[in-house]
PDB file of N, CA and C in Angstrom:
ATOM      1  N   UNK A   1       0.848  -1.189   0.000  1.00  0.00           N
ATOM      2  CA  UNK A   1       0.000   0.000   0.000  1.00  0.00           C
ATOM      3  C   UNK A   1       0.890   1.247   0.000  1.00  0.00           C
ATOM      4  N   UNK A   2       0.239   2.107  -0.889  1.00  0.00           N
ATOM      5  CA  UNK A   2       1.203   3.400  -1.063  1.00  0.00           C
ATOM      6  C   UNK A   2       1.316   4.568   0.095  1.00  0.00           C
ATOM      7  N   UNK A   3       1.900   4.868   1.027  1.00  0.00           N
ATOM      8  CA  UNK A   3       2.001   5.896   1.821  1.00  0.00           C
ATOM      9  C   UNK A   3       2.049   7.440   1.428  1.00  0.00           C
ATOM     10  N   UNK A   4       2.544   7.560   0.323  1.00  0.00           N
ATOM     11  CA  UNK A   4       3.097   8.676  -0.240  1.00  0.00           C
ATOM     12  C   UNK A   4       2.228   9.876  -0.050  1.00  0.00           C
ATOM     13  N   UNK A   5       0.492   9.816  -0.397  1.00  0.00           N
ATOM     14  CA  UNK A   5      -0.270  10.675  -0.036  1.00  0.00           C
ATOM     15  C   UNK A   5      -0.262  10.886   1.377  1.00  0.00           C
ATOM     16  N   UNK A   6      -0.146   9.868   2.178  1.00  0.00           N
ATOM     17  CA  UNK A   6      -0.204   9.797   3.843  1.00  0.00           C
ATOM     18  C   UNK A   6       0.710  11.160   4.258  1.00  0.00           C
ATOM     19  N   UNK A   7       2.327  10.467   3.349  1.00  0.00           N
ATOM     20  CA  UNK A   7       3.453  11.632   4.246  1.00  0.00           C
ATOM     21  C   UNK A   7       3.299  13.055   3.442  1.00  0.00           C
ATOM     22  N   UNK A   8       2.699  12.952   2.306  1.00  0.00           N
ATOM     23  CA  UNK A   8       2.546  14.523   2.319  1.00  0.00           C
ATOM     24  C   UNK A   8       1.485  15.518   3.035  1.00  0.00           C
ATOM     25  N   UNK A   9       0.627  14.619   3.984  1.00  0.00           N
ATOM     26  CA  UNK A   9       0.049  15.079   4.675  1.00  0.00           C
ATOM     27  C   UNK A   9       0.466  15.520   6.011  1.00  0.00           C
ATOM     28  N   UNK A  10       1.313  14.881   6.093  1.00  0.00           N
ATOM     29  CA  UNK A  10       2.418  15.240   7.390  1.00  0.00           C
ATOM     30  C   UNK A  10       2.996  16.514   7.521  1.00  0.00           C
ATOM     31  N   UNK A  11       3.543  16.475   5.306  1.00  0.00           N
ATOM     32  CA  UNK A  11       4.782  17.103   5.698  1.00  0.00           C
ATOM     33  C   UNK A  11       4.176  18.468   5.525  1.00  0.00           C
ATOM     34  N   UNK A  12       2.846  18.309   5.295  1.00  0.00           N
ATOM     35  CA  UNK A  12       2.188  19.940   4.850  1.00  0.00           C
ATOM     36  C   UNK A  12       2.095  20.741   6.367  1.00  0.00           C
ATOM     37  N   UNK A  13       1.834  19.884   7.339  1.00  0.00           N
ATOM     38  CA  UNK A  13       1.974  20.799   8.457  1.00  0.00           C
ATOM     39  C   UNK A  13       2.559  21.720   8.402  1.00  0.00           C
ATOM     40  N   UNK A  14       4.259  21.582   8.095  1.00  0.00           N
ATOM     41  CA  UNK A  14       4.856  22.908   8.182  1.00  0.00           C
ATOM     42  C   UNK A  14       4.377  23.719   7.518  1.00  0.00           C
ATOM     43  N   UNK A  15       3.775  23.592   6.236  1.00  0.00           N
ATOM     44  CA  UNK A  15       2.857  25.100   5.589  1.00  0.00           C
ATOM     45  C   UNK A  15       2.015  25.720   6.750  1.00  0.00           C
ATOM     46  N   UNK A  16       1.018  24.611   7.546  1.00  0.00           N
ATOM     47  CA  UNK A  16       0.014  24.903   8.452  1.00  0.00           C
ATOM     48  C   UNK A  16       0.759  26.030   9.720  1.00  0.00           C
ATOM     49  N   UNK A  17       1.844  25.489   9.844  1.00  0.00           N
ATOM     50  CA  UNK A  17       2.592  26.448  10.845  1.00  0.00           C
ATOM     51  C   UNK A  17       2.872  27.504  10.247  1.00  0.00           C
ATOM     52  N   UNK A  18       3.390  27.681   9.414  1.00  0.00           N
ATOM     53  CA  UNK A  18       4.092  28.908   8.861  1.00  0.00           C
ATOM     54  C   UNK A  18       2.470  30.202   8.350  1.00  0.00           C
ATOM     55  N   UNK A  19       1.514  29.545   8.030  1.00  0.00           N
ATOM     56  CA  UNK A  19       0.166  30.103   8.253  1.00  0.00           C
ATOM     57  C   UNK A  19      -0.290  30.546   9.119  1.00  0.00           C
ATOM     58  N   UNK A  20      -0.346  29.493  10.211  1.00  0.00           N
ATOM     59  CA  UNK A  20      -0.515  29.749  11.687  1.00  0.00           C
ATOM     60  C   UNK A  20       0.098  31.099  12.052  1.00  0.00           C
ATOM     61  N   UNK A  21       1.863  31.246  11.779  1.00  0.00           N
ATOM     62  CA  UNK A  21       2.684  32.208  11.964  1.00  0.00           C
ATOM     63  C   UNK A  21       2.496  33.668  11.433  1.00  0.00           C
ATOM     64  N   UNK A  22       1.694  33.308  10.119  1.00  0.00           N
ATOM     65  CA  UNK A  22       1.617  34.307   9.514  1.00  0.00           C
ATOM     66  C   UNK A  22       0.312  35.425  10.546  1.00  0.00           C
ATOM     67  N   UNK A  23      -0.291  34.549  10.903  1.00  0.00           N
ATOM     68  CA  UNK A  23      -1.761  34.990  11.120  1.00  0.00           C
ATOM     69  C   UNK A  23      -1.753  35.739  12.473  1.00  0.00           C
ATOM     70  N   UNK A  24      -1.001  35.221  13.200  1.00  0.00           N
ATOM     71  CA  UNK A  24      -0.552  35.730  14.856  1.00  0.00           C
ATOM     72  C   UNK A  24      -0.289  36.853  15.381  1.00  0.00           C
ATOM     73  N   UNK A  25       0.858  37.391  15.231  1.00  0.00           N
ATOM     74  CA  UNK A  25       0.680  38.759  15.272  1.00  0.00           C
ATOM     75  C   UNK A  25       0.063  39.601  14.683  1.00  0.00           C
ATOM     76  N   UNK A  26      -1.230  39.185  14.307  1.00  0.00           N
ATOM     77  CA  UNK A  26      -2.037  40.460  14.214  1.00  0.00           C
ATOM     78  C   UNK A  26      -2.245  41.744  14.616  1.00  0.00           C
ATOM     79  N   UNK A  27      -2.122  42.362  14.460  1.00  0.00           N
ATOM     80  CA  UNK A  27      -2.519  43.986  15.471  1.00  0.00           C
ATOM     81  C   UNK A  27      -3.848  43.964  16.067  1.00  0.00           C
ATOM     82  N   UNK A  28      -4.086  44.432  16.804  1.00  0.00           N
ATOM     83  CA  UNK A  28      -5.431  45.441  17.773  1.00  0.00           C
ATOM     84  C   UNK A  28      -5.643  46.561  17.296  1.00  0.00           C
ATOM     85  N   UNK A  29      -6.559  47.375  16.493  1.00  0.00           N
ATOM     86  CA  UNK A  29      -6.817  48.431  16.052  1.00  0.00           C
ATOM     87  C   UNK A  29      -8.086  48.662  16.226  1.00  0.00           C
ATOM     88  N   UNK A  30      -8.643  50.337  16.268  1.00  0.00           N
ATOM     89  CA  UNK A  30      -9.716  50.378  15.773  1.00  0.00           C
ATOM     90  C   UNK A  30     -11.119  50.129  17.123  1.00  0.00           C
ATOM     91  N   UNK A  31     -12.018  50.234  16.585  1.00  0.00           N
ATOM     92  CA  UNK A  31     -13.503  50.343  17.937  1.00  0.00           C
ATOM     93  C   UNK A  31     -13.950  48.550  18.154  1.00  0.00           C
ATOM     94  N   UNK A  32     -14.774  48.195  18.582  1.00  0.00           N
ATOM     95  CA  UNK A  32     -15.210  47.300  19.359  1.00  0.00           C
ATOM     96  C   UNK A  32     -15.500  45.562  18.260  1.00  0.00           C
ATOM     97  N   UNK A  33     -15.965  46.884  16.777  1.00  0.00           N
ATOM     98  CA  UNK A  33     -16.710  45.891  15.931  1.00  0.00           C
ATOM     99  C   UNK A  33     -14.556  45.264  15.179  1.00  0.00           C
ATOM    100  N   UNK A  34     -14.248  45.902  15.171  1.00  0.00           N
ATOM    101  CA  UNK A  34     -12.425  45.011  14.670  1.00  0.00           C
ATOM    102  C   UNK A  34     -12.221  44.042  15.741  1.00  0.00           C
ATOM    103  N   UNK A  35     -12.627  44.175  17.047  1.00  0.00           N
ATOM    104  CA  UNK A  35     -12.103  43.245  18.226  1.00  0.00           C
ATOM    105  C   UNK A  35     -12.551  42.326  18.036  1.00  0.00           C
ATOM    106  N   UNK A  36     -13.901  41.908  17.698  1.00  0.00           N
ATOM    107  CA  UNK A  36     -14.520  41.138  17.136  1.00  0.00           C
ATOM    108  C   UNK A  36     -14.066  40.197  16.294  1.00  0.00           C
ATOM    109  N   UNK A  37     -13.529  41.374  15.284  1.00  0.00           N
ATOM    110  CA  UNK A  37     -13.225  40.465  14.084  1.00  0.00           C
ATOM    111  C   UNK A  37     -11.793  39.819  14.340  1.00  0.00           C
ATOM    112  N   UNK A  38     -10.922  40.629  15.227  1.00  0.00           N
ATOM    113  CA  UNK A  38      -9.945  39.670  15.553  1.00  0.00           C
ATOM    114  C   UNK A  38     -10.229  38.321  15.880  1.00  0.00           C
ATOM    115  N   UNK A  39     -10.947  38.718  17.026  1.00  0.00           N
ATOM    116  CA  UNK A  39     -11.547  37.489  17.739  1.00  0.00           C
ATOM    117  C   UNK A  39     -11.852  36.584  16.590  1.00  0.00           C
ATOM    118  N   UNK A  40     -12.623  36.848  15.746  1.00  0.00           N
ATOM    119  CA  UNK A  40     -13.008  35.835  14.979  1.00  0.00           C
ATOM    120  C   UNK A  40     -11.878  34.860  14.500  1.00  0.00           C
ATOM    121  N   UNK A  41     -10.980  35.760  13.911  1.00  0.00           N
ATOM    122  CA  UNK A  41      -9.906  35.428  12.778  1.00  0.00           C
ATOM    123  C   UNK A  41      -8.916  34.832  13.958  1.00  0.00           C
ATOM    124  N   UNK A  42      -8.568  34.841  15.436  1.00  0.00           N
ATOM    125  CA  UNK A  42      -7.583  34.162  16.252  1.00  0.00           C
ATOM    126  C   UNK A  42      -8.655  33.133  16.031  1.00  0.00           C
ATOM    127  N   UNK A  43     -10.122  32.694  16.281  1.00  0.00           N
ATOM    128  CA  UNK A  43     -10.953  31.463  16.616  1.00  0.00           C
ATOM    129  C   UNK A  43     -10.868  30.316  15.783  1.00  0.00           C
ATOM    130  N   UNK A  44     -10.365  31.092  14.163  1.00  0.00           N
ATOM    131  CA  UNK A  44     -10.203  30.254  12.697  1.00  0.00           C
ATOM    132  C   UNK A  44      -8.724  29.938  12.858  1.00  0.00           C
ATOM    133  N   UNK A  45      -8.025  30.666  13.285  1.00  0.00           N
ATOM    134  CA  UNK A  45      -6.731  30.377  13.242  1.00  0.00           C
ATOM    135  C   UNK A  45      -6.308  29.030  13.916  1.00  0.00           C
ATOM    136  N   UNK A  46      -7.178  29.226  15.061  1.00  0.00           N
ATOM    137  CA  UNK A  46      -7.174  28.014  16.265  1.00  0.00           C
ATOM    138  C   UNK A  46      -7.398  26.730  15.925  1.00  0.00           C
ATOM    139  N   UNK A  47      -8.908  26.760  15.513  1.00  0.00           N
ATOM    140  CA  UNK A  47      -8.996  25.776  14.530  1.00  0.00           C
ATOM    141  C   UNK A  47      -8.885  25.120  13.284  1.00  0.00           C
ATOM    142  N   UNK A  48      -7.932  25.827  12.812  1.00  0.00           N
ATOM    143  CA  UNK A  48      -6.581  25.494  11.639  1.00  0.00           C
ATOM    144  C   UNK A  48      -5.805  24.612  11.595  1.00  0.00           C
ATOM    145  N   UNK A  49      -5.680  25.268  13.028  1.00  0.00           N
ATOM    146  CA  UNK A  49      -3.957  24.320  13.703  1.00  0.00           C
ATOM    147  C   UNK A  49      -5.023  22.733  14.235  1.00  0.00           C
ATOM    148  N   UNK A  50      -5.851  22.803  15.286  1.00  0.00           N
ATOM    149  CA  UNK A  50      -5.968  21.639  15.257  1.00  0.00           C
ATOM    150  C   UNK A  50      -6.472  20.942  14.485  1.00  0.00           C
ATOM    151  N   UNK A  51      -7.603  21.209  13.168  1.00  0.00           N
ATOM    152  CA  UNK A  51      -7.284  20.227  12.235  1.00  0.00           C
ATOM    153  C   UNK A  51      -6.317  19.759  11.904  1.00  0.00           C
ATOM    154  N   UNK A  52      -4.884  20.712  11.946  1.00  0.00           N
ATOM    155  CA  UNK A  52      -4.317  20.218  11.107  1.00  0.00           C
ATOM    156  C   UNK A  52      -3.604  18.878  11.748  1.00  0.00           C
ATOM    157  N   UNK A  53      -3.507  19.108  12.988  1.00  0.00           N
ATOM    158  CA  UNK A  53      -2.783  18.373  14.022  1.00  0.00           C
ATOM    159  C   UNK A  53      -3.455  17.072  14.173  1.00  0.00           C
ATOM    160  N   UNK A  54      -4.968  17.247  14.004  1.00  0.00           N
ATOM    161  CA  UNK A  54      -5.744  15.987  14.180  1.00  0.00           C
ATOM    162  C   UNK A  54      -5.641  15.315  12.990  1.00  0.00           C
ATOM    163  N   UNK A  55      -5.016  15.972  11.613  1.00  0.00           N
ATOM    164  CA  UNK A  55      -5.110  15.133  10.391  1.00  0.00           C
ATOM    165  C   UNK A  55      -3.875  14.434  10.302  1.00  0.00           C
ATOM    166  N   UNK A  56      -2.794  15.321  10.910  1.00  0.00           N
ATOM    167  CA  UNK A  56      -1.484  14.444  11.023  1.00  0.00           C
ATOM    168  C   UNK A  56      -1.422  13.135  11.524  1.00  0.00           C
ATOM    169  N   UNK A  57      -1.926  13.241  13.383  1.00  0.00           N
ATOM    170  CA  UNK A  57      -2.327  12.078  13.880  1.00  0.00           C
ATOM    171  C   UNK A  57      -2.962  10.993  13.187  1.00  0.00           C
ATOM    172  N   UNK A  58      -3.664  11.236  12.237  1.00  0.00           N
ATOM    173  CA  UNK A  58      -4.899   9.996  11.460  1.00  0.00           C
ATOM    174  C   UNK A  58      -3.607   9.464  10.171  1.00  0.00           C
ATOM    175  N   UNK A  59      -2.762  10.660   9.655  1.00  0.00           N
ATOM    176  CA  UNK A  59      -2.065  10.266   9.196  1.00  0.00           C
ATOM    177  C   UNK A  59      -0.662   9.385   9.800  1.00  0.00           C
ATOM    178  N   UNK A  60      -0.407   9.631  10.655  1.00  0.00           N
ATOM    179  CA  UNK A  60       0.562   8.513  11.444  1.00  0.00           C
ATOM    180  C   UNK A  60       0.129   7.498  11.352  1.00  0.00           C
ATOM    181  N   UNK A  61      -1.184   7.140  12.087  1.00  0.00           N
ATOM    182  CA  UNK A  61      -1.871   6.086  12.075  1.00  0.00           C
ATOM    183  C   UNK A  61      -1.887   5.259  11.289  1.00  0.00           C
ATOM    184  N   UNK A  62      -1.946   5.791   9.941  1.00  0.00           N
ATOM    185  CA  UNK A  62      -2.602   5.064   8.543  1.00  0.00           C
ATOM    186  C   UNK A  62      -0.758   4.714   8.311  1.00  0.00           C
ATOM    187  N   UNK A  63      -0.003   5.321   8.742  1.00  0.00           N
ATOM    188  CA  UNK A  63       1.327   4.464   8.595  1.00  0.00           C
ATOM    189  C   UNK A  63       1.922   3.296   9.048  1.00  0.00           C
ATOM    190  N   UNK A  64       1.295   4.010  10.071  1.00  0.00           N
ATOM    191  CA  UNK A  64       1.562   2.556  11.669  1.00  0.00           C
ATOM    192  C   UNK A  64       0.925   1.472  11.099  1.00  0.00           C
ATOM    193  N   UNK A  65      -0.205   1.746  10.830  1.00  0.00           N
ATOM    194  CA  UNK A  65      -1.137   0.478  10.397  1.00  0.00           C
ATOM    195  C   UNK A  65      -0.938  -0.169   9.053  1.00  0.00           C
ATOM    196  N   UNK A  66      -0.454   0.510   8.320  1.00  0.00           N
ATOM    197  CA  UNK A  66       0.344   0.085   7.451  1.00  0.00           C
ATOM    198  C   UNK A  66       1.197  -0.901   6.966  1.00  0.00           C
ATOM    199  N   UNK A  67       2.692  -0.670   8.244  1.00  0.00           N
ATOM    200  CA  UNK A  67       3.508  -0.746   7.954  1.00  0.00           C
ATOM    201  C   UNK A  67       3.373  -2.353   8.910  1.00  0.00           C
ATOM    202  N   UNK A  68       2.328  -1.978   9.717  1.00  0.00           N
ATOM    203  CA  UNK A  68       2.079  -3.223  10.812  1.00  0.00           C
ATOM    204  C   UNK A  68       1.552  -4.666   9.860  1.00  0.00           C
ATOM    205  N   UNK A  69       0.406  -4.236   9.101  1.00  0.00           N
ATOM    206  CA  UNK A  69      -0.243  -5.040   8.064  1.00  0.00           C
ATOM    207  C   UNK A  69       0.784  -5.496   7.513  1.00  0.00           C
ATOM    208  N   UNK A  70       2.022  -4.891   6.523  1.00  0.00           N
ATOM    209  CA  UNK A  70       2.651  -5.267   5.959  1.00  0.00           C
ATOM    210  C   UNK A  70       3.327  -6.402   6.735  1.00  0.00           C
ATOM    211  N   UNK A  71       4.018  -6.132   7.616  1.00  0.00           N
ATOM    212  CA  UNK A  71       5.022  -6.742   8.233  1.00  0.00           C
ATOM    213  C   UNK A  71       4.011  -8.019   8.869  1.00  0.00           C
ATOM    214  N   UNK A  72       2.721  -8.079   8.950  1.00  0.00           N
ATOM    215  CA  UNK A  72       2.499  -9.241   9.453  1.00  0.00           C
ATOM    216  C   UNK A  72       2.172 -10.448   8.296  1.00  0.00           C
ATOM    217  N   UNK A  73       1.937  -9.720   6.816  1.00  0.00           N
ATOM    218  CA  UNK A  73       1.933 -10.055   5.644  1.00  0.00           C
ATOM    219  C   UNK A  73       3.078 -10.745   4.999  1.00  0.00           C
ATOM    220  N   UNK A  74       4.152 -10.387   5.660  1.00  0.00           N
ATOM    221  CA  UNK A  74       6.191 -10.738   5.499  1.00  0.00           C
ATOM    222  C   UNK A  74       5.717 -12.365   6.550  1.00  0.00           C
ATOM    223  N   UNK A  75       5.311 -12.029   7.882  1.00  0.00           N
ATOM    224  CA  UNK A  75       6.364 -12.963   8.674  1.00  0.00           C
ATOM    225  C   UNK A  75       4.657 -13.865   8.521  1.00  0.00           C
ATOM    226  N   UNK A  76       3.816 -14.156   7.732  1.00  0.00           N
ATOM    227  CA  UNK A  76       2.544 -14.804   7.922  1.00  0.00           C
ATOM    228  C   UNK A  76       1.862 -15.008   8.855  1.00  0.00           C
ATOM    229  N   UNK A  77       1.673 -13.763   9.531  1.00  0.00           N
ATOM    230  CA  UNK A  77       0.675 -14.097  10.945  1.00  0.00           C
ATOM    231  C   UNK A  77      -0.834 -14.180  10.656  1.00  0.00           C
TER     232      UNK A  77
END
């Protein structure tokens, strides 16, 4: 079974961070209705990162399990 889609799902995290990074220091400007919208845009940001974190995990998984299948496929269990 091919992994290859698996680890580029991994390896995209670092885009997810460097997004994450981008998004962070935001400024504070402005009356009540921008605070808001910060707020909003830290709330998306938030849940960015842990998708992304929860897709990594599913992607480990699908390696582990993988690589486990295989290897029990080698020694005939």
């Amino acid at each position: 079974m091919d992994v290859g889609p698996t680890n580029d799902v991994i390896d995209t995290q670092g885009k997810i961070r460097d997004l994450y990074s981008e998004i962070t220091p935001l400024p504070i400007h402005g009356d009540a209705d921008d605070v808001s919208t910060l707020t909003n845009i830290v709330t998306i940001r938030e849940n960015i990162m842990r998708i992304s974190n929860l897709t990594a995990d599913i992607a480990e998984l699908k390696i582990d399990r993988t690589y486990q299948t295989s290897h029990e496929n080698i020694s005939g269990q």
